[in-house]
N, C-alpha and C. Protein backbone atom coordinates (compact mmCIF):
# COMPACT_ATOMS: atom_id res chain seq x y z
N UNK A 1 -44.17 111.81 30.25
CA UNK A 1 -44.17 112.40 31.58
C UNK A 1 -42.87 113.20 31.73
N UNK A 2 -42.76 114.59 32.02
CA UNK A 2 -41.67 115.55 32.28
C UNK A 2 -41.40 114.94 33.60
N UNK A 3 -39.71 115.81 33.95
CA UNK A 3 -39.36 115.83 34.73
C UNK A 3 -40.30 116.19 36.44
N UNK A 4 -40.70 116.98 36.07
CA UNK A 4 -41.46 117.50 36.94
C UNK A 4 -42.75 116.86 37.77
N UNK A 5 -43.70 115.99 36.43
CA UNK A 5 -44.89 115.22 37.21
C UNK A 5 -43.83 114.08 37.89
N UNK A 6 -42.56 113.67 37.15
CA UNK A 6 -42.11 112.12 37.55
C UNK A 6 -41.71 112.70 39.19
N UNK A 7 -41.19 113.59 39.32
CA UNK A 7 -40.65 114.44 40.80
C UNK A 7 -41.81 114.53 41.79
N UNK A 8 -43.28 114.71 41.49
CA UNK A 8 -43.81 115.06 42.36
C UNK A 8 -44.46 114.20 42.62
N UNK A 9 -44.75 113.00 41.56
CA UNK A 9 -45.15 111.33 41.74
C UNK A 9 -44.44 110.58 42.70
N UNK A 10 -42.92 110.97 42.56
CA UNK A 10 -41.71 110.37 43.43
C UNK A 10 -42.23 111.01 45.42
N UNK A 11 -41.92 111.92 44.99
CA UNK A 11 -41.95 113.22 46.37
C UNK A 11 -43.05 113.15 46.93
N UNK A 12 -44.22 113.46 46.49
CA UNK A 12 -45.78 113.57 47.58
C UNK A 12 -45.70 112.52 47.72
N UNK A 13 -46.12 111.54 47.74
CA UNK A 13 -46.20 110.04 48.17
C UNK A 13 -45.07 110.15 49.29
N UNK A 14 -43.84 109.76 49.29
CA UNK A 14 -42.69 110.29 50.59
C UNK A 14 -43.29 111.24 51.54
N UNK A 15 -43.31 112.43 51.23
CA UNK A 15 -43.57 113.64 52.17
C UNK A 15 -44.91 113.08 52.58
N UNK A 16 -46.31 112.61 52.05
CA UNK A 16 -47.27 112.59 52.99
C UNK A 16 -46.66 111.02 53.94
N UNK A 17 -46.32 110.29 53.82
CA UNK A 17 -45.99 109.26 54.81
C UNK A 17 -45.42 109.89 55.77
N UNK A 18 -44.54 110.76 55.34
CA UNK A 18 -43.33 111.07 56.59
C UNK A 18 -44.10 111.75 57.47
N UNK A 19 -44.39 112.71 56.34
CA UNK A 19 -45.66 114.25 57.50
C UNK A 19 -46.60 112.90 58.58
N UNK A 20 -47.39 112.02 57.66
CA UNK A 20 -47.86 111.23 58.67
C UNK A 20 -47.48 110.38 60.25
N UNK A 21 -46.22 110.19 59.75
CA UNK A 21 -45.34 109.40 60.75
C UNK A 21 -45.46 110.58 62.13
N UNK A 22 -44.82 111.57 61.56
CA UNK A 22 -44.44 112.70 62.47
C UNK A 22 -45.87 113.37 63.51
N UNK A 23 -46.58 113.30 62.46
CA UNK A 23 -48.14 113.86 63.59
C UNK A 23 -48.42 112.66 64.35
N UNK A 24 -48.29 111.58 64.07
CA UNK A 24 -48.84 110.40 64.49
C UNK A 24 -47.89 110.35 65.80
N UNK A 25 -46.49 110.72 65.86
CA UNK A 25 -45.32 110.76 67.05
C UNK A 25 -46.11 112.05 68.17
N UNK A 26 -46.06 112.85 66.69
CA UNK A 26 -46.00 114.45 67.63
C UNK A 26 -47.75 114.31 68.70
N UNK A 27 -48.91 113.37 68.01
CA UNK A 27 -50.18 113.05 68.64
C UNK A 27 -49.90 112.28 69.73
N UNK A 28 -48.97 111.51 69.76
CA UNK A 28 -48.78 109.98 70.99
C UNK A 28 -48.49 111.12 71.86
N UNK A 29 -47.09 111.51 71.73
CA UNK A 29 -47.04 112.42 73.07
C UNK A 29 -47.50 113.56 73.51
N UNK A 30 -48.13 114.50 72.94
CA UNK A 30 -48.52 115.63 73.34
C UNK A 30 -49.84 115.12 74.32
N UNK A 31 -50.69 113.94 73.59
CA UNK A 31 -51.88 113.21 74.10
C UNK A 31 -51.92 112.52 75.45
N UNK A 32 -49.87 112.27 75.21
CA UNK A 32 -49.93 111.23 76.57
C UNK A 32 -50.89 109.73 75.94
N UNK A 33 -50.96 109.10 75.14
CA UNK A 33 -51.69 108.18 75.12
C UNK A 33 -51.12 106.89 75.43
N UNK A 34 -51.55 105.95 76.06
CA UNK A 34 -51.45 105.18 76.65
C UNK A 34 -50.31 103.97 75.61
N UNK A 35 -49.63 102.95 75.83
CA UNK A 35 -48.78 102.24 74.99
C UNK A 35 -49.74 101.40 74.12
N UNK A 36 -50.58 100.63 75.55
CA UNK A 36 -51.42 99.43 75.09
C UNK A 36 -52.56 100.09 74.06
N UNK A 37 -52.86 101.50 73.78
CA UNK A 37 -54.03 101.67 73.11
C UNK A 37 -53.29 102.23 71.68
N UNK A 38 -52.12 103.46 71.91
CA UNK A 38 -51.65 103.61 70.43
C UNK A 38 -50.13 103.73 70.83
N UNK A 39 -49.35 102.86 70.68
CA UNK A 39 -48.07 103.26 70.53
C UNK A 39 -47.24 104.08 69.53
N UNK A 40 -46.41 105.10 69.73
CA UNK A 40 -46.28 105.25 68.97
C UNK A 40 -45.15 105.33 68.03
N UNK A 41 -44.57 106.07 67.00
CA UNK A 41 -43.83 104.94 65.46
C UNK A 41 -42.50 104.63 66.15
N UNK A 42 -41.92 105.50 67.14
CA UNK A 42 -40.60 105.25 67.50
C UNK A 42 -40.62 104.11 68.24
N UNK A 43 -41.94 104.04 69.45
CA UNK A 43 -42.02 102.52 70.27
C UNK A 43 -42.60 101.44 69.02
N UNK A 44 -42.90 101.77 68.33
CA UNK A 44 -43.17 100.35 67.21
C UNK A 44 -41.99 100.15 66.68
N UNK A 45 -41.06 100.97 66.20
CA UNK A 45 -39.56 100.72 65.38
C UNK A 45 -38.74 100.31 66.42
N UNK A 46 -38.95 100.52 67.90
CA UNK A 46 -37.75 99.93 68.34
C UNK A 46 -38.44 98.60 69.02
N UNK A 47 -39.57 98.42 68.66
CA UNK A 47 -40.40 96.76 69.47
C UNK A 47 -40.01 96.31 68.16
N UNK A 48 -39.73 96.12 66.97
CA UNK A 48 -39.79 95.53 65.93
C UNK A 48 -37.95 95.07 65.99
N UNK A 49 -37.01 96.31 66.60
CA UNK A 49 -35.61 96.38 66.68
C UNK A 49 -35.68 94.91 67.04
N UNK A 50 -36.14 95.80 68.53
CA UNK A 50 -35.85 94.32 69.53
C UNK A 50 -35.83 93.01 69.16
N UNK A 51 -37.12 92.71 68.81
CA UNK A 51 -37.52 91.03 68.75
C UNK A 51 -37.35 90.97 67.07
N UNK A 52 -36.24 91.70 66.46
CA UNK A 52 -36.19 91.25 64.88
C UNK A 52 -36.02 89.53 64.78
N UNK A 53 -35.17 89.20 65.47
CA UNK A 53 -34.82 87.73 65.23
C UNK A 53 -35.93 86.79 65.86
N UNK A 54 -36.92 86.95 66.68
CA UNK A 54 -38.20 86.11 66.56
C UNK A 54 -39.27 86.47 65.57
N UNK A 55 -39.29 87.86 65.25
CA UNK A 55 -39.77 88.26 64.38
C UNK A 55 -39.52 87.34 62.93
N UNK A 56 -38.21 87.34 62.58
CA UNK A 56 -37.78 86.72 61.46
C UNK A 56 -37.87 85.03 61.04
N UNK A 57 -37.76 84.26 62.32
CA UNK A 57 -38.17 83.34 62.49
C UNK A 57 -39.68 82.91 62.42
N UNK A 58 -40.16 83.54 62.98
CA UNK A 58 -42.09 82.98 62.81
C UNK A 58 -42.31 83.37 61.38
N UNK A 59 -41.71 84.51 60.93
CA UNK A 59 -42.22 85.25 59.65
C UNK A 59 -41.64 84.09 58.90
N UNK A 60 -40.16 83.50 59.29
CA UNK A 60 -40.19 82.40 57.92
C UNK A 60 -41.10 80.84 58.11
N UNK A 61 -41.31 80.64 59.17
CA UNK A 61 -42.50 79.34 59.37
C UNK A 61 -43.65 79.71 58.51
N UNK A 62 -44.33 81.21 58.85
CA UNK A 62 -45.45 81.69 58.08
C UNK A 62 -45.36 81.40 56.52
N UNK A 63 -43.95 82.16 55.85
CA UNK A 63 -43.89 81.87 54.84
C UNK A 63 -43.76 80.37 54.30
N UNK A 64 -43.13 79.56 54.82
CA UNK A 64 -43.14 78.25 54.02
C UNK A 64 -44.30 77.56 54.70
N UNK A 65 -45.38 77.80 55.52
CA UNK A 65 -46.56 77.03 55.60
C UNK A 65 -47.50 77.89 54.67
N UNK A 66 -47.32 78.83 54.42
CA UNK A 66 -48.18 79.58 52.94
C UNK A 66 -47.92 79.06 51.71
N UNK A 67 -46.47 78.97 51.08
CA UNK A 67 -46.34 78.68 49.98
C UNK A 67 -46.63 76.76 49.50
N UNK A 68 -46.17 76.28 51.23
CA UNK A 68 -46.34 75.05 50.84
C UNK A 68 -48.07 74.92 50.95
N UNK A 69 -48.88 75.90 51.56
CA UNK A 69 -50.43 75.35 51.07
C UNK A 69 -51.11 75.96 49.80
N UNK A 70 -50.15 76.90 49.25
CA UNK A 70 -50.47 77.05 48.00
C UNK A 70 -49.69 76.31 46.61
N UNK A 71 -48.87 75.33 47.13
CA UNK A 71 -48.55 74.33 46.14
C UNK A 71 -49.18 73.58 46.20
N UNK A 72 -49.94 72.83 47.40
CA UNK A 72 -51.08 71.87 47.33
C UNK A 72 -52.23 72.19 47.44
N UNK A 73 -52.52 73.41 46.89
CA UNK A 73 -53.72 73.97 46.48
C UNK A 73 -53.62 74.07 45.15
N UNK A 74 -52.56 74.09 44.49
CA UNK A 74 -52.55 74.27 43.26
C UNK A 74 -52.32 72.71 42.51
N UNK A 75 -51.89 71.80 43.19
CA UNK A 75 -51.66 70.44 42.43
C UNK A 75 -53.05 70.15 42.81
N UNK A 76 -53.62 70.08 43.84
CA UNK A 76 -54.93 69.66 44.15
C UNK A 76 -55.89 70.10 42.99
N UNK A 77 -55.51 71.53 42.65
CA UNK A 77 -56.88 72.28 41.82
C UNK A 77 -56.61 71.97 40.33
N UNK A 78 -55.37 71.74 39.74
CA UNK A 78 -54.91 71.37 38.66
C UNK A 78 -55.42 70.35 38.29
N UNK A 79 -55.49 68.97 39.43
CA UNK A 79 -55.67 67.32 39.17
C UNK A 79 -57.87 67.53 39.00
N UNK A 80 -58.14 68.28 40.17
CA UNK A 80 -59.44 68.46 40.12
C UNK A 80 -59.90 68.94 38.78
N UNK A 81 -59.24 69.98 38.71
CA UNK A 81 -59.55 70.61 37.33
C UNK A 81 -59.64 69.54 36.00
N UNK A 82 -58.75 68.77 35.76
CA UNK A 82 -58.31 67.96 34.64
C UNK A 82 -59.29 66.55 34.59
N UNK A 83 -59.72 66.15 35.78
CA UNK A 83 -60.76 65.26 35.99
C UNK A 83 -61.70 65.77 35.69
N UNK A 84 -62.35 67.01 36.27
CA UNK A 84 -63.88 67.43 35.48
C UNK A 84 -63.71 67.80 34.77
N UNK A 85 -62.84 67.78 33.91
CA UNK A 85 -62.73 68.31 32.37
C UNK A 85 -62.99 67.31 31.62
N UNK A 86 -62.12 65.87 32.04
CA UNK A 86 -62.64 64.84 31.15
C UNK A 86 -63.65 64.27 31.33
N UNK A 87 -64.40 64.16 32.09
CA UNK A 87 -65.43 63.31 32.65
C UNK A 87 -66.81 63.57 33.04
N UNK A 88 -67.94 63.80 31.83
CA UNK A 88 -68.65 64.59 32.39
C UNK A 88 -69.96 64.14 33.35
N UNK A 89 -69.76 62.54 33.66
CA UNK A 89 -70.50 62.59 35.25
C UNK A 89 -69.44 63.51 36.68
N UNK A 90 -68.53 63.25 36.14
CA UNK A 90 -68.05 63.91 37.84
C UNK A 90 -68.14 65.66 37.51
N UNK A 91 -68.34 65.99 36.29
CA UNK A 91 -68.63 67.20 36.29
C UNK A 91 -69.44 67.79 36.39
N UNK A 92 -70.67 67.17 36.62
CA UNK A 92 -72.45 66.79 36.89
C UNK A 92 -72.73 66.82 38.00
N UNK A 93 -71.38 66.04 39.11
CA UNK A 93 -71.71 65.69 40.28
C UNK A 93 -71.02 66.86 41.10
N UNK A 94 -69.78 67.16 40.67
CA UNK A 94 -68.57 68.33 41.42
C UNK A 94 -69.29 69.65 41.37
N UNK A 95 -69.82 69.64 39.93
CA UNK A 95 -70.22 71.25 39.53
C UNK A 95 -70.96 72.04 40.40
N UNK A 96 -72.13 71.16 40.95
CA UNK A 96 -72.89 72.16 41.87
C UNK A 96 -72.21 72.64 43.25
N UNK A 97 -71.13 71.81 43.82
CA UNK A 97 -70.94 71.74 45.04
C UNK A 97 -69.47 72.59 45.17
N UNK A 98 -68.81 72.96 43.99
CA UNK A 98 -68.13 74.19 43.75
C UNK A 98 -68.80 75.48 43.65
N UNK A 99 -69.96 75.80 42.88
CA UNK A 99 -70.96 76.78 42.92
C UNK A 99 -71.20 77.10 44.32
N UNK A 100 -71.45 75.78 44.98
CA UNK A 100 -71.92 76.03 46.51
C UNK A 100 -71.14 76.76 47.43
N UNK A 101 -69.69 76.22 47.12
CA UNK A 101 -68.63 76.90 47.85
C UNK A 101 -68.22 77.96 47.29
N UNK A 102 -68.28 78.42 46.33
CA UNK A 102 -68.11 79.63 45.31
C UNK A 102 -68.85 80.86 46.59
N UNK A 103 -70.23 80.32 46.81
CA UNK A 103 -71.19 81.47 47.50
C UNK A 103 -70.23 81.67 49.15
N UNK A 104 -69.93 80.99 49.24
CA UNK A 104 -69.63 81.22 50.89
C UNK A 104 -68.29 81.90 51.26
N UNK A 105 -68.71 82.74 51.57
CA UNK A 105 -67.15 83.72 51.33
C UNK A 105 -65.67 83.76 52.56
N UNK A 106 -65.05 83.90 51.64
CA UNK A 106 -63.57 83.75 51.57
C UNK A 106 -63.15 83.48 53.40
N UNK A 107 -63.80 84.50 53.89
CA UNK A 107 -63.20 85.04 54.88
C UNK A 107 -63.71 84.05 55.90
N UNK A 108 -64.78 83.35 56.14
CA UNK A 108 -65.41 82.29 56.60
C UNK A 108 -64.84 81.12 56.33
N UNK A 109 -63.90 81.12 55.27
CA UNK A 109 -63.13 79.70 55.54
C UNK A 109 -61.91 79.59 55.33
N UNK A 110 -61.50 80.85 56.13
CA UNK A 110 -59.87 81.02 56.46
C UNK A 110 -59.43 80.68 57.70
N UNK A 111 -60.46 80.08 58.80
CA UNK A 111 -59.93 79.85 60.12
C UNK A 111 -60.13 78.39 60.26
N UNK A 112 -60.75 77.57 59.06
CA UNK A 112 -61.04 76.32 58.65
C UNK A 112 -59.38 76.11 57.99
């Protein structure tokens, strides 16, 4: 890759965000549009200013109740795993009812 594709790989990607940012400003107000329906990037950058430090706080609860349910998703699935591996009634009995949950999708048992 020349200088040139690596420059414009770097650059368009930048310039269309920014160009975006800017119509998206220059649309809020010329439109007059309302806060509650589109705010726009300058009232989002300075609502984000504001409340950085509650912001930062919930964001770290979020993070360590994520990682800690994906460590006990993962010791859970490891120990599961290693049992129906050795054992092939419980792998007789488990197998279908993983298939089962296999079908029912993701998004349906994320508020579970």
């Amino acid at each position: 890759m020349d200088r040139r594709e690596l420059t414009l790989k770097l650059i368009s990607p930048t310039v269309f965000v920014i160009a975006m940012f800017v119509l998206w400003e220059l649309a809020c107000r010329a439109l007059k549009v309302p806060l509650a329906i589109l705010p726009a990037p300058s009232d989002v950058f300075a609502a984000l200013w504001q409340y950085r430090k509650p912001i930062a706080d919930n964001s770290y609860v979020t993070l360590w109740t994520t990682l800690a349910g994906f460590f006990m998703a993962t010791v859970f699935g490891m120990a599961l795993g290693i049992v129906i591996g050795w054992h092939r009634a419980i792998y007789a009995g488990i197998y279908p009812v993983l298939i089962g949950f296999n079908s029912v999708p993701k998004v349906a048992v994320v508020p579970v």
